[in-house]
Protein backbone atom coordinates (compact mmCIF):
# COMPACT_ATOMS: atom_id res chain seq x y z
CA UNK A 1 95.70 155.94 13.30
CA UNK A 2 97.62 158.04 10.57
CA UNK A 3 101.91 158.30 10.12
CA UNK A 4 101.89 161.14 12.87
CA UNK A 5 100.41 159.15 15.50
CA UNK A 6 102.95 156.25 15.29
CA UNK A 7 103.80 155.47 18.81
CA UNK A 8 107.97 156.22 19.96
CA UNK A 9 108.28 153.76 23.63
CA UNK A 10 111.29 155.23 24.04
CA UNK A 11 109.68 158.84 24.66
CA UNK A 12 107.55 156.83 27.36
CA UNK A 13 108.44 156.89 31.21
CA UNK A 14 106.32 153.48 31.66
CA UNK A 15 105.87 151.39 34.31
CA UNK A 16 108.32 151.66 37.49
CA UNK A 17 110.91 148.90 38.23
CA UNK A 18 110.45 147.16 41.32
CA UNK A 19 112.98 145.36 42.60
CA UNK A 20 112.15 142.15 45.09
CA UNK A 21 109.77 143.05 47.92
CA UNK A 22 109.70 146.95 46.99
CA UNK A 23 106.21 148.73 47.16
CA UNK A 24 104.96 150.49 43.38
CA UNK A 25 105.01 154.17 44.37
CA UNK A 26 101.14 154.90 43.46
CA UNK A 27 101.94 158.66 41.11
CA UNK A 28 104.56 156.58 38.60
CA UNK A 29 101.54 153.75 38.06
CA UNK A 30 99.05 156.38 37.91
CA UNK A 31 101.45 158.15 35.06
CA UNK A 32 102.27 155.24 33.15
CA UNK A 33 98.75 153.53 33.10
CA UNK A 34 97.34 157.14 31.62
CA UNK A 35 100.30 156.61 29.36
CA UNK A 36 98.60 153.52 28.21
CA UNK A 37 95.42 155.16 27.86
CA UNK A 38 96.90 157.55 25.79
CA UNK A 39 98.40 154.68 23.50
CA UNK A 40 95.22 153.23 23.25
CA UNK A 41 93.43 157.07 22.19
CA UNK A 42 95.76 156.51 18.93
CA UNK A 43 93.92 153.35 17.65
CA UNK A 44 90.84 155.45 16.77
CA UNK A 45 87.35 156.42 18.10
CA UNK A 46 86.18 152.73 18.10
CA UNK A 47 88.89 152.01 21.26
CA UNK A 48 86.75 155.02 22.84
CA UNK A 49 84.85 152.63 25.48
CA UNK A 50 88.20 151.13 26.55
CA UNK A 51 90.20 154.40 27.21
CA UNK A 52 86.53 156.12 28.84
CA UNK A 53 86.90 153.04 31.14
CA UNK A 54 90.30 153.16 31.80
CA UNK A 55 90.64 156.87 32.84
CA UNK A 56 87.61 156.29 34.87
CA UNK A 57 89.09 154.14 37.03
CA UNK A 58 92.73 156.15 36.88
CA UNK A 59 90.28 159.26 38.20
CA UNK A 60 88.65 157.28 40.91
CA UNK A 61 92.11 156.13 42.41
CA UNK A 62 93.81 159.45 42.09
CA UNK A 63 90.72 160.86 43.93
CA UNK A 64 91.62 158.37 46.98
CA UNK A 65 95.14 158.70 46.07
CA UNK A 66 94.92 162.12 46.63
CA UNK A 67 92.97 162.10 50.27
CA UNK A 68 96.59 161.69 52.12
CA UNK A 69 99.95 161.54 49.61
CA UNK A 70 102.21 160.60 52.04
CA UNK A 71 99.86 157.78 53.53
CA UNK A 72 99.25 156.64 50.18
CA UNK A 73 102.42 156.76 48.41
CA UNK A 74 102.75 153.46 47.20
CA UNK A 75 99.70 151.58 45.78
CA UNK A 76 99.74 149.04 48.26
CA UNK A 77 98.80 151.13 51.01
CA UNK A 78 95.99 152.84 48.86
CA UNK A 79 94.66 149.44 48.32
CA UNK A 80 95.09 148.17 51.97
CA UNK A 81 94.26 150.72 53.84
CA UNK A 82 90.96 152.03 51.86
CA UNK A 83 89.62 148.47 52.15
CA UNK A 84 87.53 149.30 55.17
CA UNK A 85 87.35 153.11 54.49
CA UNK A 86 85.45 153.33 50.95
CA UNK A 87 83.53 150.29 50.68
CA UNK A 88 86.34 149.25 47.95
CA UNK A 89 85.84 151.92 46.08
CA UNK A 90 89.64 152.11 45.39
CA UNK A 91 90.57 148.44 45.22
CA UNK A 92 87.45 148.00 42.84
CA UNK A 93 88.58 150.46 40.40
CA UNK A 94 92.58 149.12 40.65
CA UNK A 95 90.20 145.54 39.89
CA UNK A 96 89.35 147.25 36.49
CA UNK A 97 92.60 149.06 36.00
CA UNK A 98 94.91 146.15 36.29
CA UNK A 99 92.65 143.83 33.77
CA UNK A 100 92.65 146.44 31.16
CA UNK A 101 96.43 147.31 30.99
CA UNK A 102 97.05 143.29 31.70
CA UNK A 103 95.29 143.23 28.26
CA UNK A 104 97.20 145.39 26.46
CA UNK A 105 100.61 144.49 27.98
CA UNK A 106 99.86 140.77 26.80
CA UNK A 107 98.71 142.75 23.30
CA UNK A 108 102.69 144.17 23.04
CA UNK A 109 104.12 140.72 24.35
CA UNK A 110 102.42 138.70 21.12
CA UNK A 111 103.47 141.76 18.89
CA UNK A 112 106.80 141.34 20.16
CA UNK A 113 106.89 137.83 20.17
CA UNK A 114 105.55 137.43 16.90
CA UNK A 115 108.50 136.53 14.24
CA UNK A 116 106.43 136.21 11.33
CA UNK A 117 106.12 140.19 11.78
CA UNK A 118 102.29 139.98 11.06
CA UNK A 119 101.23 143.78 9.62
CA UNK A 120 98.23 142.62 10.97
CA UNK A 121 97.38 142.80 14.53
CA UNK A 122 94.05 141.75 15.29
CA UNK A 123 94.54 138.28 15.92
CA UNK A 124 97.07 139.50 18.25
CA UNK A 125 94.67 141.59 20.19
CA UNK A 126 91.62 139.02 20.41
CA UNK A 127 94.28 136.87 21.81
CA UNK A 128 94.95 139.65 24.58
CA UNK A 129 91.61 139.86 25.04
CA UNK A 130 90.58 135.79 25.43
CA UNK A 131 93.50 135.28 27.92
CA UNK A 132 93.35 138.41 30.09
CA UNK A 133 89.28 140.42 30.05
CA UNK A 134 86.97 137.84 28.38
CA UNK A 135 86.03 135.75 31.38
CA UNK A 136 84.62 139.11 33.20
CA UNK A 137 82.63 140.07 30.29
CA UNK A 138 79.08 138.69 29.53
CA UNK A 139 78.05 138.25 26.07
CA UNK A 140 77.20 141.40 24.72
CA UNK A 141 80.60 142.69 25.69
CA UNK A 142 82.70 140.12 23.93
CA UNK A 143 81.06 140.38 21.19
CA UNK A 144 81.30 144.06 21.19
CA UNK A 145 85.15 143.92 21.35
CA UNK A 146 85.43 141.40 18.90
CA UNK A 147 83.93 143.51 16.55
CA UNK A 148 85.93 146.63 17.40
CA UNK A 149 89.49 144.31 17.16
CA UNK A 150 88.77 144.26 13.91
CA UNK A 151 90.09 147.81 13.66
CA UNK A 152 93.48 147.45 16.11
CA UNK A 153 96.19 149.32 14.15
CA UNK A 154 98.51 147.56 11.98
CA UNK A 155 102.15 146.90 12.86
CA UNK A 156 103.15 149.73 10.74
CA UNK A 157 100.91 152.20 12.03
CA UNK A 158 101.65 151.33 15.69
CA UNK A 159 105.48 150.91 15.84
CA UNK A 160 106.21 152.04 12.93
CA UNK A 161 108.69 150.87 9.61
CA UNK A 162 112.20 150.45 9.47
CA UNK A 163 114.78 152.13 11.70
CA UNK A 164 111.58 153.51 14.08
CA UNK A 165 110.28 149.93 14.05
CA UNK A 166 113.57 148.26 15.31
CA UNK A 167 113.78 151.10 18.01
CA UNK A 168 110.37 150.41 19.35
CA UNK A 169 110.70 146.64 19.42
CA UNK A 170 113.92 146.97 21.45
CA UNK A 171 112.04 149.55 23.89
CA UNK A 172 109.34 147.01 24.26
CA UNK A 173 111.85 144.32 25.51
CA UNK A 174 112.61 146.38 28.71
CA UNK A 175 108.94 147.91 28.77
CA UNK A 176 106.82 144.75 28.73
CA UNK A 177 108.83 143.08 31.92
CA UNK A 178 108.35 145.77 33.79
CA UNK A 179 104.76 146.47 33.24
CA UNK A 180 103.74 142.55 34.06
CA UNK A 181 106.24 143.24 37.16
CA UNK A 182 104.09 145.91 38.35
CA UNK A 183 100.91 143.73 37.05
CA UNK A 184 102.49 140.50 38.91
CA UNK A 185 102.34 142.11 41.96
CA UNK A 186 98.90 143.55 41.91
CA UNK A 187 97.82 140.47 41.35
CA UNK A 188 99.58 139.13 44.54
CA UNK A 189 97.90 141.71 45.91
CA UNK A 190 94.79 140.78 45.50
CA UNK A 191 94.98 137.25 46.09
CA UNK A 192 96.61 137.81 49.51
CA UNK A 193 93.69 140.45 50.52
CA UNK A 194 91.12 138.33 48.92
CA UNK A 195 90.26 141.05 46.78
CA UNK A 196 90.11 139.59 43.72
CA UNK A 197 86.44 139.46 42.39
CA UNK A 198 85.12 136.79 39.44
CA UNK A 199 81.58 138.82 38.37
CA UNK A 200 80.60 139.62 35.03
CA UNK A 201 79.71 143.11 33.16
């Protein structure tokens, strides 16, 4: 990551707010998660797995997404209603989707949270990674991203220094909520539809 690619949050649309017992409208998740992926493009080639992941499973559900808009306008009814249709083929790839950006919202939480200002962020993102993806990966995969943690970008590099720092932190206070909103309720999701699978990769 060089000076140019320094993230600005507040040039991001992010994650839709959602109010008590309102659906996630499925195009604003699909936007913000590629939004993520794009984020994640900027730590370097090593973070190329993640992002190929990622978009492969933000393809998959705008392919069923895109079967019937109006039927599927919010992700809820994508999920539900494909569970019989496409032998999960949506609700498996929203499975993926959800653990990955889970990981790196919990990433910007312990950035944000952190008041000793660490320039260095990998013990931030092994965190992510322990509490959100590890127990779904075998061996071979952990070890694989705790070799390519080593290279997350530094604080300066991802937010930036000074007065474009103190802008993205206070972006990040309204971001992070709303993306574990959105995450929260996938979640519930999947729990109430018993969709919610424990294998490894």
């Amino acid at each position: 990551m060089t000076e140019s690619t320094q993230i600005q949050f507040e040039n991001l649309k992010g994650f839709p707010v959602i109010e008590k017992d309102e659906l996630i409208e499925t195009e604003a998740f699909l936007h913000a998660s590629n939004e993520i992926v794009k984020i994640i493009e900027t730590f370097g080639k090593l973070f190329k797995p993640i992002t190929m992941d990622m978009s492969g499973n933000i393809e998959k559900l705008t392919i069923s997404y895109q079967k019937g808009t109006n039927e599927f306008h919010y992700l809820e009814d994508l999920i539900v209603k494909n569970i019989n249709l496409d032998k999960k083929y949506a609700s498996d790839s929203l499975l993926w989707l959800k653990r990955g950006l889970r990981l790196i919202c919990t990433f910007f939480e312990n950035i944000f949270n952190d008041k000793q200002n660490l320039e260095i962020l990998k013990k931030h993102l092994q965190d992510a990674y322990d509490r959100t993806l590890k127990p779904y990966h075998g061996w071979f995969v952990q070890n694989t991203v705790s070799v390519i943690s080593r290279w997350a970008p530094t604080r300066s590099q991802l937010l930036g220094n000074g007065e474009l720092q103190a802008r993205n932190l206070k972006t990040l206070e309204e971001f992070i909520p709303r993306m574990k909103a959105v995450l929260d309720r996938i979640d519930a999701l999947y729990m109430e539809h018993n969709l919610e699978e424990n294998y490894k990769v």
